[in-house]
Protein backbone atom coordinates (compact mmCIF):
# COMPACT_ATOMS: atom_id res chain seq x y z
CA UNK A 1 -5.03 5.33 15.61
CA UNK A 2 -3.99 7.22 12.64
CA UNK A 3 -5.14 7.01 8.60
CA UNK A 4 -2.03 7.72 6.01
CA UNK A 5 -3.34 8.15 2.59
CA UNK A 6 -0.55 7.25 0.07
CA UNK A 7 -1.10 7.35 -3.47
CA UNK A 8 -4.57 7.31 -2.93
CA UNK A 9 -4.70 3.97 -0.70
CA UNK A 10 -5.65 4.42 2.86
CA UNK A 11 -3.74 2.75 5.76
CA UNK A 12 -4.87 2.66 9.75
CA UNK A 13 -1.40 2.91 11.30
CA UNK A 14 -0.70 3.66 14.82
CA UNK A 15 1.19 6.98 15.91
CA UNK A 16 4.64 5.84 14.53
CA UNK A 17 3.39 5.08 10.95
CA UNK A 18 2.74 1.34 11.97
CA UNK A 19 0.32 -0.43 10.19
CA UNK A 20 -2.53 -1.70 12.51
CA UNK A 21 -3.53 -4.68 10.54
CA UNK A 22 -0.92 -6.21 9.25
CA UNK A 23 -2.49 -8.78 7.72
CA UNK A 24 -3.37 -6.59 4.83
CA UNK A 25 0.42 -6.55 4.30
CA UNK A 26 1.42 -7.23 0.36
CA UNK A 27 4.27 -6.20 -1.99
CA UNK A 28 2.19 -3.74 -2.92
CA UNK A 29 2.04 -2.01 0.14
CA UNK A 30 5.29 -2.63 1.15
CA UNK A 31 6.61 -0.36 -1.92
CA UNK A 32 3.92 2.43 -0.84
CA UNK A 33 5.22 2.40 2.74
CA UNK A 34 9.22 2.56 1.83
CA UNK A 35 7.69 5.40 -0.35
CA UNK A 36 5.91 7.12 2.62
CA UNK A 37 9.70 6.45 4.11
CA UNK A 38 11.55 8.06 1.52
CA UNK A 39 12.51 4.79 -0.34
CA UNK A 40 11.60 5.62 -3.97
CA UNK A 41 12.66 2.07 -5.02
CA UNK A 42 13.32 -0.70 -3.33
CA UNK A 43 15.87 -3.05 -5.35
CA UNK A 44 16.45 -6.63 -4.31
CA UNK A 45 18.78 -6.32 -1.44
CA UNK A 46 15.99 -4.52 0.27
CA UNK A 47 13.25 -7.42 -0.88
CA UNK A 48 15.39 -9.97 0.43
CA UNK A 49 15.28 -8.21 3.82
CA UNK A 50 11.86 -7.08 4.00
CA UNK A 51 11.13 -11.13 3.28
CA UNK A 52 13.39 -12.70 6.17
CA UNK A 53 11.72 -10.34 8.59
CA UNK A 54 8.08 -10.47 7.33
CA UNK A 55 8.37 -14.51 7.18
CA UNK A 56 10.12 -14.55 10.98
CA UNK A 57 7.39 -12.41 12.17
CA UNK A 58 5.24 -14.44 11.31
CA UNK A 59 7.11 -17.86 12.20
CA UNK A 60 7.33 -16.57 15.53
CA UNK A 61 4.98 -13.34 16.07
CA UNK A 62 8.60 -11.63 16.80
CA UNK A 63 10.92 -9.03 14.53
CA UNK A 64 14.38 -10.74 14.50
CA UNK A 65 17.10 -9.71 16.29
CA UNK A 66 19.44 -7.52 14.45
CA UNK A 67 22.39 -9.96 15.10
CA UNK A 68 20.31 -12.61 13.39
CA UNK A 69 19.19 -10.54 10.34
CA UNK A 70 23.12 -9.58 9.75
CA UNK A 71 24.07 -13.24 10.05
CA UNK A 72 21.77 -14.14 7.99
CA UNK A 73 21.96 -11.86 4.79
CA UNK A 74 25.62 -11.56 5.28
CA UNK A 75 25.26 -7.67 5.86
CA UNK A 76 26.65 -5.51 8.13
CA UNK A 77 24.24 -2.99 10.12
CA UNK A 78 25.97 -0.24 8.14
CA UNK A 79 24.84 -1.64 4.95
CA UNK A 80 21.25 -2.31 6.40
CA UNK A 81 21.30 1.38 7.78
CA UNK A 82 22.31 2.38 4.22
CA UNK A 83 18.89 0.61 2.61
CA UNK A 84 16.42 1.54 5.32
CA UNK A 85 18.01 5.29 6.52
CA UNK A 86 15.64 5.29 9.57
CA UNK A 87 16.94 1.64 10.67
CA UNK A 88 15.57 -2.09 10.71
CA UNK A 89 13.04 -1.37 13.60
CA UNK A 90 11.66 2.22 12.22
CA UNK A 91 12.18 1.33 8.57
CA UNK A 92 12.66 -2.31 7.91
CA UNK A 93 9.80 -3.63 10.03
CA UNK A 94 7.28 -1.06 9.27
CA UNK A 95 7.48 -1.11 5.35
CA UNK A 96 7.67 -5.16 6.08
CA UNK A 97 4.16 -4.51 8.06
CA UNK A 98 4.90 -5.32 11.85
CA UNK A 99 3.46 -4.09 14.20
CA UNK A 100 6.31 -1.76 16.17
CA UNK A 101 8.46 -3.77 17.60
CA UNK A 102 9.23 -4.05 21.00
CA UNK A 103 12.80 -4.29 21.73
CA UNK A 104 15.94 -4.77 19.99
CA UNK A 105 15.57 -5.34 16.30
């Protein structure tokens, strides 16, 4: 386990920037972890992702599948890519505070 120190907040994360308890997960955090990513902003598209895979996860302790998250938001991977540069499993799931996921996101 790892500590990453952003804007003064500590997080325990695991060696791929993961938080380890995501149950301290909040906006708030969210927007310091897409900063830690590079994501100075994130505008409402982003939200609206972030959201559908935070409330899956915890629906069904699984990220979604990225064929589901594209059906559902009506976006194409590109576009996704394009709001989360390091992709829905690197970026997307770890500012939404999952654990890494396991396969195919």
């Amino acid at each position: 386990m790892a500590i990453i120190t952003i804007e003064g907040k500590e997080f325990e994360v695991d060696g791929d920037g993961f938080l380890q308890n995501p149950e301290i997960w909040n906006d708030e955090v969210a927007r310091l972890l897409a900063k830690a990513d590079g994501i100075s902003e994130l505008n409402e598209k982003h939200w609206m992702i972030i959201h559908l895979i935070r409330n899956h996860w915890l629906e069904t302790n699984m990220a979604p599948m990225i064929r589901k998250l594209c059906q559902t938001t009506s976006m194409r991977l590109r576009e996704i890519y394009e709001l989360f540069p390091k992709g829905p499993a690197k970026g997307a799931c770890k500012i939404a505070g999952l654990p890494k996921p396991n396969g195919c996101v």
